[in-house]
C-alpha atoms as a PDB file:
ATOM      1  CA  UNK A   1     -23.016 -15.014  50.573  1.00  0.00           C
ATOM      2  CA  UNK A   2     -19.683 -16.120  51.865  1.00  0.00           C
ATOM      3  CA  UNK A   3     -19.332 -18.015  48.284  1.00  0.00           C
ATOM      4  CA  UNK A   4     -19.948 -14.078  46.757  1.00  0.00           C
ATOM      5  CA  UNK A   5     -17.700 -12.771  48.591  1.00  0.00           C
ATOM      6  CA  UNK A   6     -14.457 -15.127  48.096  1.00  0.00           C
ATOM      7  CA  UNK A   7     -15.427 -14.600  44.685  1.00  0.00           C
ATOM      8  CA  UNK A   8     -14.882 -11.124  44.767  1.00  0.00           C
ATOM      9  CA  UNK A   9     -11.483 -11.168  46.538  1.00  0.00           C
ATOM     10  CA  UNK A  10     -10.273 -13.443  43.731  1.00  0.00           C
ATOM     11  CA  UNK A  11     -11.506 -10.583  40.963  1.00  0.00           C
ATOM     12  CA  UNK A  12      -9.977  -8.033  43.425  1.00  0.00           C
ATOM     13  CA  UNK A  13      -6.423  -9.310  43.715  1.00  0.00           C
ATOM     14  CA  UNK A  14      -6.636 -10.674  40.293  1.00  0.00           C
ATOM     15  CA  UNK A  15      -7.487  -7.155  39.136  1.00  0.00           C
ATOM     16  CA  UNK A  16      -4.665  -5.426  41.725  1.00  0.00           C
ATOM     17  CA  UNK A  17      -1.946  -7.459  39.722  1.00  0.00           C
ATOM     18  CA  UNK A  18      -3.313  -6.719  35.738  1.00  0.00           C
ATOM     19  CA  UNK A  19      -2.836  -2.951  37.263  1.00  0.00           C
ATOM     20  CA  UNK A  20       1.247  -3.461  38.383  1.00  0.00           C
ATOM     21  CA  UNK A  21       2.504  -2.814  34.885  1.00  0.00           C
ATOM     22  CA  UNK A  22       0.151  -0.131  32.866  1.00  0.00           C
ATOM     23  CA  UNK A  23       1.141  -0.214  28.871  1.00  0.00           C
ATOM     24  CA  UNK A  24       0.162   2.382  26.337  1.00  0.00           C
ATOM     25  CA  UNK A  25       0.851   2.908  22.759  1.00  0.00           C
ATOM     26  CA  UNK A  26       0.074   5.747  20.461  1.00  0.00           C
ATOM     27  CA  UNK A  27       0.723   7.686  16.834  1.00  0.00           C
ATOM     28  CA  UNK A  28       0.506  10.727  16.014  1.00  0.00           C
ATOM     29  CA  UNK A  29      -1.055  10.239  12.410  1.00  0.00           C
ATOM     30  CA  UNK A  30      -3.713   7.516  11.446  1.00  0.00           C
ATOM     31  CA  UNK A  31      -2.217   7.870   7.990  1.00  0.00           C
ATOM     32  CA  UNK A  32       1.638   7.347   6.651  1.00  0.00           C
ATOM     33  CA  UNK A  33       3.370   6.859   3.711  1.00  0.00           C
ATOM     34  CA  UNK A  34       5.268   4.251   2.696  1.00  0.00           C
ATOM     35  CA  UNK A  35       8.426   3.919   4.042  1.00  0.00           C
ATOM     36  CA  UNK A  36       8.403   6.804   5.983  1.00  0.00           C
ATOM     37  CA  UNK A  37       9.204   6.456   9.455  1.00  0.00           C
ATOM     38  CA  UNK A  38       6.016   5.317  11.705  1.00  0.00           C
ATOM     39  CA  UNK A  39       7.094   6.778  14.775  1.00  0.00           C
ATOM     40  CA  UNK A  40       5.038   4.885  17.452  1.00  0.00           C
ATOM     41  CA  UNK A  41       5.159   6.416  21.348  1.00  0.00           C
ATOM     42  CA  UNK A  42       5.158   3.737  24.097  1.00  0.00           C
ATOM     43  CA  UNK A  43       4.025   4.863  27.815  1.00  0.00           C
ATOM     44  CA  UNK A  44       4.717   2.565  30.807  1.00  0.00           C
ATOM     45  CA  UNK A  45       3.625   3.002  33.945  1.00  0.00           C
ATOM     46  CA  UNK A  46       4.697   1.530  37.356  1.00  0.00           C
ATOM     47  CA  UNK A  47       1.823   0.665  39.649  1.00  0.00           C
ATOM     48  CA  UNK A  48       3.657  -2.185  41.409  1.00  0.00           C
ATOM     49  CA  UNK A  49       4.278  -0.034  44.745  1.00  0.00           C
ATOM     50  CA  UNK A  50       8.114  -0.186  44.309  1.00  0.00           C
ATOM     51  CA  UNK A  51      10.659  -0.196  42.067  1.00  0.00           C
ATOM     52  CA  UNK A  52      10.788  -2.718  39.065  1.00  0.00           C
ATOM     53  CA  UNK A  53      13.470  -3.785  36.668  1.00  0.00           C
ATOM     54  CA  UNK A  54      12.367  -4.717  32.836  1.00  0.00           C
ATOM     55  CA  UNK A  55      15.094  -7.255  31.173  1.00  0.00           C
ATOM     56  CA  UNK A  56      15.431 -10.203  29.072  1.00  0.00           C
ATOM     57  CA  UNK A  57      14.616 -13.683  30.804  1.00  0.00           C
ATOM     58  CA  UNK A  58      13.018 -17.055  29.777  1.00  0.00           C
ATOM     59  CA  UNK A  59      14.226 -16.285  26.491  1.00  0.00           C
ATOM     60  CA  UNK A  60      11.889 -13.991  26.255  1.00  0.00           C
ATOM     61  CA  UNK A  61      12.513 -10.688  25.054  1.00  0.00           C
ATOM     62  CA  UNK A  62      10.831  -7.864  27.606  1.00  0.00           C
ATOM     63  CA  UNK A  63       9.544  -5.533  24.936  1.00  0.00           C
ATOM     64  CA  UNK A  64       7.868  -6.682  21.992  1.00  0.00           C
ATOM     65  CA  UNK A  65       5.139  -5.712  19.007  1.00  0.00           C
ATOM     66  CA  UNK A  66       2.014  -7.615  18.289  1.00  0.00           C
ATOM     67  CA  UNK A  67       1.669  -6.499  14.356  1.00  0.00           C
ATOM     68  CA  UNK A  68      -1.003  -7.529  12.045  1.00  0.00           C
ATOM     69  CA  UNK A  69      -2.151  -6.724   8.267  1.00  0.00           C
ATOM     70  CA  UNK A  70      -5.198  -5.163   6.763  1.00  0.00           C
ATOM     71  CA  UNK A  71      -5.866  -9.560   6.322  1.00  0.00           C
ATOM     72  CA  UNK A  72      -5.370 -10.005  10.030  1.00  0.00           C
ATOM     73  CA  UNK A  73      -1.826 -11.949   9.088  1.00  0.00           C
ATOM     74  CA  UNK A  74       1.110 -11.678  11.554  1.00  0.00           C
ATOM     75  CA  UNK A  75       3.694  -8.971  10.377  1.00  0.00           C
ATOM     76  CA  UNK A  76       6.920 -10.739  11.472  1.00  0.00           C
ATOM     77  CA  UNK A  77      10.082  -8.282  12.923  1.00  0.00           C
ATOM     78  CA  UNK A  78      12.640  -8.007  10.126  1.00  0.00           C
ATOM     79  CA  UNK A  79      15.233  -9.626  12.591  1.00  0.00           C
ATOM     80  CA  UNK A  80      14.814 -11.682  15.884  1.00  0.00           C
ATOM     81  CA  UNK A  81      17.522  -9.792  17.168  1.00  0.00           C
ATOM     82  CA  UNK A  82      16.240  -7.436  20.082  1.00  0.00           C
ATOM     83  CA  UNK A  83      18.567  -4.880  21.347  1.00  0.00           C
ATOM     84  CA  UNK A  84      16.410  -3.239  23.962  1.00  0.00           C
ATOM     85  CA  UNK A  85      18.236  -2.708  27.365  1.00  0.00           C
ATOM     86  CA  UNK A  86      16.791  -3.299  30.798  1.00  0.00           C
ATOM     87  CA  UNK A  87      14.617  -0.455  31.895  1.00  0.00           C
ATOM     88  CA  UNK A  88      14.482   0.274  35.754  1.00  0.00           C
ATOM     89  CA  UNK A  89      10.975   2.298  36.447  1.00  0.00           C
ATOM     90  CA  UNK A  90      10.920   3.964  39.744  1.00  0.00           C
ATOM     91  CA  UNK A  91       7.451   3.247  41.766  1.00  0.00           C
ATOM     92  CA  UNK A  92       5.100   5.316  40.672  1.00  0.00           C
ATOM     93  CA  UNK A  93       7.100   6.626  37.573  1.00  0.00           C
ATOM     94  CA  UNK A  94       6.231   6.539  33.811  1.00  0.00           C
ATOM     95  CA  UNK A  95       8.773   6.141  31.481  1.00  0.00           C
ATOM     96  CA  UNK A  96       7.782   7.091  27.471  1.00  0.00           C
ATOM     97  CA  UNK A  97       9.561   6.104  24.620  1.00  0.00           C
ATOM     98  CA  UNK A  98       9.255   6.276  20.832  1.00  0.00           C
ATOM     99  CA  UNK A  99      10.203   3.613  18.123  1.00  0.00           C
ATOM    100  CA  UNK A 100      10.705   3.832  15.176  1.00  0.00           C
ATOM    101  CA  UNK A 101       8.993   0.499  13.849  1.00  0.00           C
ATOM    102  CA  UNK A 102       9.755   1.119   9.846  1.00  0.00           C
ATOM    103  CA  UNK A 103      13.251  -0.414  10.291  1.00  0.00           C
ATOM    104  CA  UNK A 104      12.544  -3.265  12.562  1.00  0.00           C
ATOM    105  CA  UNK A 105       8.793  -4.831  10.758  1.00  0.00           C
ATOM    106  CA  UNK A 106       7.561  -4.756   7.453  1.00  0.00           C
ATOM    107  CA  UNK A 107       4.857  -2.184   7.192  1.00  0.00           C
ATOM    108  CA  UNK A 108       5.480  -0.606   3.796  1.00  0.00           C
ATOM    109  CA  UNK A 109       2.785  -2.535   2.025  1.00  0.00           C
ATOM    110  CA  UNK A 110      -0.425  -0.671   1.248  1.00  0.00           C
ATOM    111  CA  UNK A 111      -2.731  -1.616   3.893  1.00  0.00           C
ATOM    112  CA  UNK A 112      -4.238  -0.759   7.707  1.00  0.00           C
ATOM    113  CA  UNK A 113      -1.623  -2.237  10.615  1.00  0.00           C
ATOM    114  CA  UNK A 114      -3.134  -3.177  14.004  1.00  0.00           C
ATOM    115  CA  UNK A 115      -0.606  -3.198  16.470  1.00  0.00           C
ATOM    116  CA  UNK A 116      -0.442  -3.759  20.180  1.00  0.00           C
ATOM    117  CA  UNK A 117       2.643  -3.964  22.749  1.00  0.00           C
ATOM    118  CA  UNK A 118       3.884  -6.390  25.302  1.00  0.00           C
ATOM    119  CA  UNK A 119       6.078  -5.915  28.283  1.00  0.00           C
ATOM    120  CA  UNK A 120       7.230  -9.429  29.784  1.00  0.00           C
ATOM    121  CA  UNK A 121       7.609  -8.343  33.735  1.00  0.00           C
ATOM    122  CA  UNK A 122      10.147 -11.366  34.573  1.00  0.00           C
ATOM    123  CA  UNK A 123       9.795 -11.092  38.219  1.00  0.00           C
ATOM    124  CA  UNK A 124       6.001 -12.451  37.806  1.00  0.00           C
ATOM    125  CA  UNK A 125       6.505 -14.314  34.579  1.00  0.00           C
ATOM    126  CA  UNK A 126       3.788 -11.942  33.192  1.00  0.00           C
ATOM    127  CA  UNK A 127       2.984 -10.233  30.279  1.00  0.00           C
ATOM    128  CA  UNK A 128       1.458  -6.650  30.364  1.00  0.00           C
ATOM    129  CA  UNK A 129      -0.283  -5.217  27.250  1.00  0.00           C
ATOM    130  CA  UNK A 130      -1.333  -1.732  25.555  1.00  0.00           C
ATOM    131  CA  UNK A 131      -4.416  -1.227  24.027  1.00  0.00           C
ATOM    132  CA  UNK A 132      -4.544  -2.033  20.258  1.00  0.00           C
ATOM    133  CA  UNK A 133      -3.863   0.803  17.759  1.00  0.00           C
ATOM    134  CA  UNK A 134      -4.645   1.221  13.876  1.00  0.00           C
ATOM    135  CA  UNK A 135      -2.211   3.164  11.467  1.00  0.00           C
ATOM    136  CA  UNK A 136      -2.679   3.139   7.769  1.00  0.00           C
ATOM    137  CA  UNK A 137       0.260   3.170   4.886  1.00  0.00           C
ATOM    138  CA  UNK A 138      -0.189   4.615   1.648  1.00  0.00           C
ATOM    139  CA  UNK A 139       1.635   6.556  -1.155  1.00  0.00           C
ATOM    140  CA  UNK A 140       1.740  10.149  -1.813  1.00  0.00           C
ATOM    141  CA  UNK A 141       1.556  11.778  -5.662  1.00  0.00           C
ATOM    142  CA  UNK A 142       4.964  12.043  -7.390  1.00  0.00           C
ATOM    143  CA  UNK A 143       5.731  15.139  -8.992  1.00  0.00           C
ATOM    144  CA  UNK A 144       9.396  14.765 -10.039  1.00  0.00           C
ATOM    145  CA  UNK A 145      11.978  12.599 -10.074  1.00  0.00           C
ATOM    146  CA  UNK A 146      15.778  11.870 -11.411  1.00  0.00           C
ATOM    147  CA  UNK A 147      18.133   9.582 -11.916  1.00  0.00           C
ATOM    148  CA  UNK A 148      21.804   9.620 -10.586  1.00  0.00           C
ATOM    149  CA  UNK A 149      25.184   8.149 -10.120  1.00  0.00           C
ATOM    150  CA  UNK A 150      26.873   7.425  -7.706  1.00  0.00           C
ATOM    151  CA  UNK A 151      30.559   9.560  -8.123  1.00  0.00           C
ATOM    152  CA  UNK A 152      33.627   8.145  -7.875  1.00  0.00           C
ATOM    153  CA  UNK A 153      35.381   7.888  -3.638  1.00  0.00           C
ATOM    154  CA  UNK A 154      31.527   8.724  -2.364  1.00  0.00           C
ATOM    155  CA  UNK A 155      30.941   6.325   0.520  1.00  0.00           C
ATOM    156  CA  UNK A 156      27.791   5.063  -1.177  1.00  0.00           C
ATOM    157  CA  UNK A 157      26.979   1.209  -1.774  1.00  0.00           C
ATOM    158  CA  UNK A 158      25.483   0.360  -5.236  1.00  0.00           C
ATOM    159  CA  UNK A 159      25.938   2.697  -8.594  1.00  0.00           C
ATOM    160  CA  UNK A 160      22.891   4.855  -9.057  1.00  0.00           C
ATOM    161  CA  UNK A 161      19.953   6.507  -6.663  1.00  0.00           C
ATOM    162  CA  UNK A 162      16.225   7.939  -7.143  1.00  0.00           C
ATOM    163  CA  UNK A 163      15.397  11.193  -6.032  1.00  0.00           C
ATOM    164  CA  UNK A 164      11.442  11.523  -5.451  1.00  0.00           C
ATOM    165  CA  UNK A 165       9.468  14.433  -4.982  1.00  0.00           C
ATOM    166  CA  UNK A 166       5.712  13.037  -3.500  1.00  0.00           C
ATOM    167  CA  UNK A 167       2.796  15.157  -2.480  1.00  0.00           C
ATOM    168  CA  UNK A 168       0.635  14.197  -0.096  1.00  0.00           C
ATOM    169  CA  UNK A 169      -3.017  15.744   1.142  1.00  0.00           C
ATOM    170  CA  UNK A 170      -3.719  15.336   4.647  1.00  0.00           C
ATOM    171  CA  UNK A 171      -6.881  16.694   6.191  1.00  0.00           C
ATOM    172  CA  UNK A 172      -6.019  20.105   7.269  1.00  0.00           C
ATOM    173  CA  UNK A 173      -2.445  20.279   5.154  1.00  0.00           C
ATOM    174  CA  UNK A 174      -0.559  18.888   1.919  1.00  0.00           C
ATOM    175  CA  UNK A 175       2.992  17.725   2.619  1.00  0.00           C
ATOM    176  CA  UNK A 176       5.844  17.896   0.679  1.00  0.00           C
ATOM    177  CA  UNK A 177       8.112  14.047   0.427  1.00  0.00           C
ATOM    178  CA  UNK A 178      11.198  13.417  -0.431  1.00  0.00           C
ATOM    179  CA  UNK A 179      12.294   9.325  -1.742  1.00  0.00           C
ATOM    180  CA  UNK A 180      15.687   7.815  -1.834  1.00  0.00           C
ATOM    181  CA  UNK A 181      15.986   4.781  -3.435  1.00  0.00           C
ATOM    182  CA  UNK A 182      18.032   2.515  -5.401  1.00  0.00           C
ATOM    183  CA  UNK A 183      15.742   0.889  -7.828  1.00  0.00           C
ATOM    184  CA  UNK A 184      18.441  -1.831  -9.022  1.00  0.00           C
ATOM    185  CA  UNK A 185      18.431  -3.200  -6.169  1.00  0.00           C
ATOM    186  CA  UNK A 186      15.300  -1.922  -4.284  1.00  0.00           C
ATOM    187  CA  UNK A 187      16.409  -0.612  -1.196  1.00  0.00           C
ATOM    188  CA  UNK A 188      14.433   2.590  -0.032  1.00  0.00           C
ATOM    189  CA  UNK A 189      16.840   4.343   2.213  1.00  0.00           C
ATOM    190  CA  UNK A 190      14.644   6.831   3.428  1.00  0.00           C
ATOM    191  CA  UNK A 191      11.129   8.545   2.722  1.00  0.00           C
ATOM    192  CA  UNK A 192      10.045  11.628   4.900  1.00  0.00           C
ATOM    193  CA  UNK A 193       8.380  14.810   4.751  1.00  0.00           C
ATOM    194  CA  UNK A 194      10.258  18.507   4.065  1.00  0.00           C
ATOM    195  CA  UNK A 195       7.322  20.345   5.462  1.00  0.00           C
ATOM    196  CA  UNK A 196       3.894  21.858   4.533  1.00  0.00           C
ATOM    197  CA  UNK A 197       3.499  22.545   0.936  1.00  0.00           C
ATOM    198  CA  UNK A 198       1.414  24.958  -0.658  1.00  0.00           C
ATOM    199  CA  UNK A 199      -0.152  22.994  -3.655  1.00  0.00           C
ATOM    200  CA  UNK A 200      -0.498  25.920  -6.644  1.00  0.00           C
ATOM    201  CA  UNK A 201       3.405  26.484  -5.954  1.00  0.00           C
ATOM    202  CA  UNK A 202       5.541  23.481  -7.775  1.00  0.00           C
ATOM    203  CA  UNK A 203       8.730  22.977  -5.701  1.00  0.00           C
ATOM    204  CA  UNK A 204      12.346  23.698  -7.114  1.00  0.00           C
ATOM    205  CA  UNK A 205      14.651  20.629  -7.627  1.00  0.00           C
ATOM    206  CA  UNK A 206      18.424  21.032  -8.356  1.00  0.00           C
ATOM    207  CA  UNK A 207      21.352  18.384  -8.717  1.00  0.00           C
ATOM    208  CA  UNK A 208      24.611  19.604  -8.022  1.00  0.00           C
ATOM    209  CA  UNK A 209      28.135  18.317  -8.775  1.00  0.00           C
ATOM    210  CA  UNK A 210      28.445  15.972  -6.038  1.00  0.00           C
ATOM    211  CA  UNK A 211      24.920  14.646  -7.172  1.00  0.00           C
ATOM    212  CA  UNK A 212      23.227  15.913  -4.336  1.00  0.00           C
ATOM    213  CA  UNK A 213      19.443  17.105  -3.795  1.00  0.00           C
ATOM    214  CA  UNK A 214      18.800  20.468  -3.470  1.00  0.00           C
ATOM    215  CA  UNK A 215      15.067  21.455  -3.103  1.00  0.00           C
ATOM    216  CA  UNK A 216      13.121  24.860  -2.723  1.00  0.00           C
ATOM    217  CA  UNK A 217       9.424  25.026  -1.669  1.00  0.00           C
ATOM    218  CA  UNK A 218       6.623  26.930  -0.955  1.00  0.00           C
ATOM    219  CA  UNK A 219       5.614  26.330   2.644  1.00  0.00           C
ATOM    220  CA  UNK A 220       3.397  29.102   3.435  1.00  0.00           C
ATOM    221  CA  UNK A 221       2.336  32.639   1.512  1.00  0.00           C
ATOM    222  CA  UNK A 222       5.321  34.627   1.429  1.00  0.00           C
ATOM    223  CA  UNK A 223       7.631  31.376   2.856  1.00  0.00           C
ATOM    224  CA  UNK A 224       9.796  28.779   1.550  1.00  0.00           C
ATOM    225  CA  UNK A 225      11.856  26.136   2.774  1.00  0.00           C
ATOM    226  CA  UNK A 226      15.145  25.031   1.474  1.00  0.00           C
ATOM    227  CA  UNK A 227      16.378  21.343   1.804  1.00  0.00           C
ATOM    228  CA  UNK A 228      19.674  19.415   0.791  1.00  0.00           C
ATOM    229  CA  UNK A 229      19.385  15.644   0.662  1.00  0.00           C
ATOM    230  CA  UNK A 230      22.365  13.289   0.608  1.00  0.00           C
ATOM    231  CA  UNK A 231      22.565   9.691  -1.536  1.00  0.00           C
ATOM    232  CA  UNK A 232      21.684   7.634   1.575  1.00  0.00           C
ATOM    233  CA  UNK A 233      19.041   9.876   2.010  1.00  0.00           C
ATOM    234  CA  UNK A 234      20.705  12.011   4.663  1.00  0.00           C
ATOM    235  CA  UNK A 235      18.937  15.315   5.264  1.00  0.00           C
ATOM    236  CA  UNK A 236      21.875  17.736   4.862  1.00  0.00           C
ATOM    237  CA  UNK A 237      20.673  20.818   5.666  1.00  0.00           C
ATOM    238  CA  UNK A 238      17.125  22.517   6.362  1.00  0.00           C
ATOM    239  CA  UNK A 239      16.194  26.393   6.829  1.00  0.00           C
ATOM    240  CA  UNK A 240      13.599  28.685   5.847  1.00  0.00           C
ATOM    241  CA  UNK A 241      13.501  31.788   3.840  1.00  0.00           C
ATOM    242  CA  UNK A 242      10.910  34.518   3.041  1.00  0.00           C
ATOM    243  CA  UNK A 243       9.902  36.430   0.371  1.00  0.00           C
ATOM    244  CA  UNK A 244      10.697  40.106   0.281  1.00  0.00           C
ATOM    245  CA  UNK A 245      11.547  42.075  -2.806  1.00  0.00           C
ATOM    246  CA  UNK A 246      12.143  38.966  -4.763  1.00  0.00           C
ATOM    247  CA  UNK A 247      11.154  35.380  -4.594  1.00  0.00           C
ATOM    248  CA  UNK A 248      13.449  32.939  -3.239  1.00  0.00           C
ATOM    249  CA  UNK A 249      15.389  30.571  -6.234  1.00  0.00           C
ATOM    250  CA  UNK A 250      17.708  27.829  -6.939  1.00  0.00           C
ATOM    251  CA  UNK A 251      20.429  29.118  -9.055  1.00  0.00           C
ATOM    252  CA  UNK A 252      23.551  27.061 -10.341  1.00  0.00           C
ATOM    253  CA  UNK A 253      26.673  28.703  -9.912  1.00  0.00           C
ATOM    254  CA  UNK A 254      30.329  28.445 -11.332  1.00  0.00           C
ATOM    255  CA  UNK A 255      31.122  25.450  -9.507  1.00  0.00           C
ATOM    256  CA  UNK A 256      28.496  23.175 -10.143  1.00  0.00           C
ATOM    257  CA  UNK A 257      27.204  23.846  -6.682  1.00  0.00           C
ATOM    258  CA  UNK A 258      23.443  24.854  -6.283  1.00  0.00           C
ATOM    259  CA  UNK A 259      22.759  28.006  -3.951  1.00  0.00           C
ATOM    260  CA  UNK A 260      19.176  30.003  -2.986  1.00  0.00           C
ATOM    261  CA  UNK A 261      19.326  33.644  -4.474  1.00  0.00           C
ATOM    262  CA  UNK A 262      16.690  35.711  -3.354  1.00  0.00           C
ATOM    263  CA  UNK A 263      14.573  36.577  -0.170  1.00  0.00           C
ATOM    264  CA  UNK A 264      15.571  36.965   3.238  1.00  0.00           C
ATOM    265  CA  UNK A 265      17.169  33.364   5.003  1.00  0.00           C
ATOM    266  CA  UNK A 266      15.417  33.067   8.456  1.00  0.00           C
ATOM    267  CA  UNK A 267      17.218  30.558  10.117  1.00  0.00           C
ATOM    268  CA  UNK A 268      20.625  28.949   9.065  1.00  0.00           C
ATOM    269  CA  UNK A 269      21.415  25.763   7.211  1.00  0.00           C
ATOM    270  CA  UNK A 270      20.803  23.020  10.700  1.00  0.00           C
ATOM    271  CA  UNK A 271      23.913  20.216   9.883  1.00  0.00           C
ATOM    272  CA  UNK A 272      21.599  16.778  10.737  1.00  0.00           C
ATOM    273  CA  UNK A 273      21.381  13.246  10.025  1.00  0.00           C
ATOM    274  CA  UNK A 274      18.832  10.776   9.027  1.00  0.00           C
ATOM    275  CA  UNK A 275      19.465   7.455  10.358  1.00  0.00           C
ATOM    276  CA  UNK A 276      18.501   4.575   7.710  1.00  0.00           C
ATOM    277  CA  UNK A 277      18.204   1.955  10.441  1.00  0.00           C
ATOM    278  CA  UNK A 278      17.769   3.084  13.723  1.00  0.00           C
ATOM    279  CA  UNK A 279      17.983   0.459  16.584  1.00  0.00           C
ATOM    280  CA  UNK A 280      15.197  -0.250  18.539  1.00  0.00           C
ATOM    281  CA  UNK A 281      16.436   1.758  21.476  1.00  0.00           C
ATOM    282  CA  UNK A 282      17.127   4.928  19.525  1.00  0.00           C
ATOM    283  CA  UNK A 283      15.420   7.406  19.251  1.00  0.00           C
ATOM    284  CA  UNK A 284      14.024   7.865  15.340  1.00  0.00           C
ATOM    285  CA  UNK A 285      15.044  10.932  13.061  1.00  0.00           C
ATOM    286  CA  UNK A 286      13.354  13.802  14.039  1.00  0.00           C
ATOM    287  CA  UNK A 287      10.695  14.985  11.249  1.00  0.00           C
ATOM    288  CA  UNK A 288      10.278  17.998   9.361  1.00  0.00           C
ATOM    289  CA  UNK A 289       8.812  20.816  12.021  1.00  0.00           C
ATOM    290  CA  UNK A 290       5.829  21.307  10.116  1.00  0.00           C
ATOM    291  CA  UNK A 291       5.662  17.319   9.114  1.00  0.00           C
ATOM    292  CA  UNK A 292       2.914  16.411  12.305  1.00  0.00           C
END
């Protein structure tokens, strides 16, 4: 009996000190498309009964991803480089944060990702870990595409870019994608979603003089959303518009520019910016609204 019940202190304190450090990951989608950004949200919890400090030590990094293929092979980081700051959790306290993990691993390939987090707790020499989680990457259904150079004093490496227009059907909605690529030398420098897209209603797609993507949609009956997309795959600018007496349009006008004639606007042109590669510690580019 007395056997039994050393026993069961052991599993109790062992048990007490798996439960200092509580790790969760999630995603908000099971399915993405390739190269978009897979926007994972961590969740750590502080059961330690005081404060705790997460840094670097034993060179050994205090966040990291456990990432394997649809094989079960290791998905190795793009760079060893880690440039996560310490994190000081007040007892008690959860912190969340969301990565960006298309940047920083390789996870464009077709193919189902397990992945799992660590946090290395230096002060016990301990790692904590989340639960396992399964996303899948795919490719949406181009619709339209073009070819363009890159003009002259643009701040723009390489000579020409890919604009992609890419459908995707998700279970309760159809999404609208936009590509940037450079197919000479490969680089994808960004894929996301403008918004819901009605499928019987075949976007609009304008260059104008600066070679810039301008792109009209049907989001909803009676609404449309417009989008301007930079080389680097910048958005530009992003607001809505809805039908009234006439139907919203992308004309060409005098200067080369491309402008939306028609409707009523219902929000103004939002100025915002895509980051390409986002460090780990940032915060990733903020989808379309209608993108979840």
């Amino acid at each position: 009996m007395r056997y039994v019940l050393c026993v069961a202190c052991v599993f109790f304190i062992a048990a007490k000190a798996d439960a200092q450090i509580q790790v969760d990951l999630k995603f908000k989608r099971l399915q993405y498309i390739a190269y978009e950004p897979v926007v994972a949200t961590l969740s750590i919890t502080n059961l330690a009964g005081r404060d705790i400090d997460l840094h670097n030590a034993d060179a050994q990094s205090w966040l990291g991803f456990e990432i394997t293929g649809s094989e079960g092979q290791p998905i190795a980081p793009v760079s060893a480089e880690n440039a996560q700051g310490p994190l000081k959790i007040e007892a008690g306290q959860r912190v969340t944060h969301q990565i960006n993990l298309t940047p920083l691993y390789p996870v464009h390939e077709f193919g189902t990702y397990h992945v799992r987090t660590n946090v290395y707790f230096a002060d016990l020499g301990k790692f904590f870990y989340s639960p396992t989680r399964v996303f899948e990457v795919t490719d949406a259904r181009p619709i339209w595409q073009q070819t363009v150079g890159i003009p002259d004093g643009v701040g723009a490496p390489g000579n020409t870019r890919t604009y992609s227009l890419l459908t995707n059907r998700f279970p309760d909605h159809t999404s609208l994608y936009v590509r940037v690529q450079d197919k000479d030398s490969g680089v994808v420098y960004a894929t996301y979603s403008l918004g819901r897209a009605i499928a019987f209603e075949e976007p609009q797609a304008e260059i104008d003089h600066a070679n810039q993507l301008h792109v009209l949609h049907c989001s909803a009956p009676r609404a449309w959303a417009y989008s301007r997309v930079g080389l680097n795959g910048e958005l530009l600018a992003h607001s809505s518009f809805m039908e009234t007496k006439t139907r919203p349009r992308l004309v060409r006008v005098a200067n080369g520019d491309v402008a939306v004639r028609g409707g009523t606007i219902q929000s103004p042109a939002a100025q915002t910016s895509r980051g390409t590669a986002p460090k780990l510690s940032a915060r990733p580019p903020q989808p379309a609204k209608d993108d979840q």
